[in-house]
C-alpha atoms as a PDB file:
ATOM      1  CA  UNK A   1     110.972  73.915  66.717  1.00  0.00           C
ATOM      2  CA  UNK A   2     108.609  72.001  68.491  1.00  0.00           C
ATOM      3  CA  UNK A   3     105.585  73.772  70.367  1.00  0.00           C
ATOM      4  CA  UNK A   4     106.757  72.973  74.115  1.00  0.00           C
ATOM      5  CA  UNK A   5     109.982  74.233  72.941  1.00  0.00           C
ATOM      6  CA  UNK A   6     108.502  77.441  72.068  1.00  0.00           C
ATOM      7  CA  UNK A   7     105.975  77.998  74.689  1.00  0.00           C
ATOM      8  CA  UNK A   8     109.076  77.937  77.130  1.00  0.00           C
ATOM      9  CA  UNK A   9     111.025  80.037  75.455  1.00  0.00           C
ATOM     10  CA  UNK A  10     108.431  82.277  75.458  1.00  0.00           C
ATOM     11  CA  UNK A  11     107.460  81.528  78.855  1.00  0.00           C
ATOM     12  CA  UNK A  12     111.460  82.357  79.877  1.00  0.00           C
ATOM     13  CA  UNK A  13     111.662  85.900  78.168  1.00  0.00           C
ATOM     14  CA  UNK A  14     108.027  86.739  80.140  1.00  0.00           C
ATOM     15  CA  UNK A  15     109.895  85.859  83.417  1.00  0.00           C
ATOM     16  CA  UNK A  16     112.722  87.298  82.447  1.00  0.00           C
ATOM     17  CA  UNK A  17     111.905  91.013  81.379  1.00  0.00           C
ATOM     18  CA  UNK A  18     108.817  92.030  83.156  1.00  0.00           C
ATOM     19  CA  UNK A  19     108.422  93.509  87.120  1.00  0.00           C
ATOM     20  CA  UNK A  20     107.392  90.845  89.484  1.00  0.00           C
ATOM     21  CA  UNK A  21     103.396  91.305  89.181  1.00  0.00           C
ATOM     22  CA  UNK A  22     103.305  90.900  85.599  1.00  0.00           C
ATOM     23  CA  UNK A  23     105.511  87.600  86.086  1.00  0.00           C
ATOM     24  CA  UNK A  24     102.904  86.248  88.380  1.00  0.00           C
ATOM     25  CA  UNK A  25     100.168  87.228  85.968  1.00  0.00           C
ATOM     26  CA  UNK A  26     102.312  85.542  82.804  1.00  0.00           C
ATOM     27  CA  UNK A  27     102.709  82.214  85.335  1.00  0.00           C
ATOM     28  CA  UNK A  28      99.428  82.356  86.100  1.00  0.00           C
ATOM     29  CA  UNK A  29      98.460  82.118  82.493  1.00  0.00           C
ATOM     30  CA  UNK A  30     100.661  79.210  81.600  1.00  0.00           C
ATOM     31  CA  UNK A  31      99.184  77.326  84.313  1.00  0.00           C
ATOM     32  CA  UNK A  32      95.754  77.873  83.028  1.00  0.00           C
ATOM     33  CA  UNK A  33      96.746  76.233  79.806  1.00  0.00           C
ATOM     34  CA  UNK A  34      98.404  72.772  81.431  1.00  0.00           C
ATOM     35  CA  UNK A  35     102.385  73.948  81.390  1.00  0.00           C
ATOM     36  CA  UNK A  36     103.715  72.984  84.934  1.00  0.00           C
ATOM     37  CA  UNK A  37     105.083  75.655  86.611  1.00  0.00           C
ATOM     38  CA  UNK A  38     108.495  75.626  88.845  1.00  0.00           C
ATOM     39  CA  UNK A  39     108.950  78.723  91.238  1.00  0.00           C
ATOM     40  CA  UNK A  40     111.812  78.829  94.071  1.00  0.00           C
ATOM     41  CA  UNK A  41     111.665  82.286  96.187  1.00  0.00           C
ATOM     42  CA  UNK A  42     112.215  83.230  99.438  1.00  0.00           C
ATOM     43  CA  UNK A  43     108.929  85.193  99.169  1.00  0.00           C
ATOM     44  CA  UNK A  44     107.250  83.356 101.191  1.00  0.00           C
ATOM     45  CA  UNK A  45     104.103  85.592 100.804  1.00  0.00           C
ATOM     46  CA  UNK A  46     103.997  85.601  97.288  1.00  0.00           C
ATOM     47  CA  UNK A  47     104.909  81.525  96.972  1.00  0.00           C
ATOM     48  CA  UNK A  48     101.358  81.462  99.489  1.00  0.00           C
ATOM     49  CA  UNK A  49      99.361  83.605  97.385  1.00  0.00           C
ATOM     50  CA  UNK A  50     100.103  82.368  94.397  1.00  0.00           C
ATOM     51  CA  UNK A  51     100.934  79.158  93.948  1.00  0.00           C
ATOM     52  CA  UNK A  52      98.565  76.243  94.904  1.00  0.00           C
ATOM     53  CA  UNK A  53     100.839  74.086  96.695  1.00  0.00           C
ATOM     54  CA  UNK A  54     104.551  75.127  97.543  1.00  0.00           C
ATOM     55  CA  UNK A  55     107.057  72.868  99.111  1.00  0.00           C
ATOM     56  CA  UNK A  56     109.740  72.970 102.129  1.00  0.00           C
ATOM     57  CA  UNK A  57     112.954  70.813 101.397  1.00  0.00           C
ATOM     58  CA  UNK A  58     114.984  71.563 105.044  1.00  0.00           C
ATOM     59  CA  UNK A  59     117.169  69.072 106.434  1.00  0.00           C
ATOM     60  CA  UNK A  60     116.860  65.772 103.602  1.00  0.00           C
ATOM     61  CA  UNK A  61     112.582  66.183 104.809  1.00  0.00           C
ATOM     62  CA  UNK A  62     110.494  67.453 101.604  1.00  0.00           C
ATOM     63  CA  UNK A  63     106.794  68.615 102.858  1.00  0.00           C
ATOM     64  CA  UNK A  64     104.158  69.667 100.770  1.00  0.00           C
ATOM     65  CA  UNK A  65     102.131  72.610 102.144  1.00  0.00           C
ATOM     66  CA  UNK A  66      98.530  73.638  99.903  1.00  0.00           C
ATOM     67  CA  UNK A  67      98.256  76.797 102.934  1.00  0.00           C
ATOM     68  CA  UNK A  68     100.331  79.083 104.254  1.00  0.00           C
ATOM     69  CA  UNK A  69      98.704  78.343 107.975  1.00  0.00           C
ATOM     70  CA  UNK A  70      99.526  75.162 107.730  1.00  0.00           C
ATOM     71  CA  UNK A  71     103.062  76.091 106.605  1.00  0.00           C
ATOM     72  CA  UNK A  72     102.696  77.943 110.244  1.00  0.00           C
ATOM     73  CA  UNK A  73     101.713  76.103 112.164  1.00  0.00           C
ATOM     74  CA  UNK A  74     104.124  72.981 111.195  1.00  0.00           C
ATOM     75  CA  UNK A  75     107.156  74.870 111.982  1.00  0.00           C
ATOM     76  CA  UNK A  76     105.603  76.362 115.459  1.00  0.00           C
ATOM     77  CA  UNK A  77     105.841  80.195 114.009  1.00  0.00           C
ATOM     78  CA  UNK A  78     104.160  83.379 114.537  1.00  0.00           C
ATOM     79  CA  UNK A  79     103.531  84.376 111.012  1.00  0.00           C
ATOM     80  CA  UNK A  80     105.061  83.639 107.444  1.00  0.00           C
ATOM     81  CA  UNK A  81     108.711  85.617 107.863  1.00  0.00           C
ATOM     82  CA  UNK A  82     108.951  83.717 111.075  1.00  0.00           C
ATOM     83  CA  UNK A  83     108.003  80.219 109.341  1.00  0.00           C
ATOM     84  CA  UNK A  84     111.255  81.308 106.627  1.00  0.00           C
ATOM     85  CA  UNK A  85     113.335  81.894 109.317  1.00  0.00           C
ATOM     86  CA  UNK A  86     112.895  78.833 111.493  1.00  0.00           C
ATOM     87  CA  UNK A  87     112.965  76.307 107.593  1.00  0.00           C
ATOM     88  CA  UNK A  88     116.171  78.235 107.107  1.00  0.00           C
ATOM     89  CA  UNK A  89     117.468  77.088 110.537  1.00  0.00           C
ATOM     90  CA  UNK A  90     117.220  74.254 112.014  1.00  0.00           C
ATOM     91  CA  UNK A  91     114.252  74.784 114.176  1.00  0.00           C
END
């Protein structure tokens, strides 16, 4: 079994078994060591906090966002729930 084969098995049963926290933590560390990490959530606060870009696919437009104010401010919300809300519609 090759390595990258392992690591993301490995990587999959961390996800998979431990509370949210110790995911992020797990992530966190597999980042450090170079593995490319995939995360789709409607947590918007944890996505922010966590990750060091995130992405908004809405209506066939993909934007890249590296801050949650700018995330914001592009969609013309009041905070990060409200930002969700208006990507889910069609603001």
């Amino acid at each position: 079994m090759s390595r990258e084969s392992r690591d993301s098995r490995a990587l999959h049963r961390c996800a998979a078994v431990l509370p949210s926290p110790y995911i992020w933590n797990c992530l966190h560390g597999a980042a450090k060591e170079g593995v490319a990490v995939l995360v789709s959530s409607h947590n918007t606060e944890q996505i922010v906090y966590n990750c060091d870009r995130f992405y908004m696919f809405n209506n066939h437009n993909f934007k890249q966002f590296t801050h949650g104010d700018k995330y914001i401010d592009y969609l013309g919300a009041e905070n990060l729930d409200d930002a969700f809300i208006r990507a889910s519609g069609n603001f």
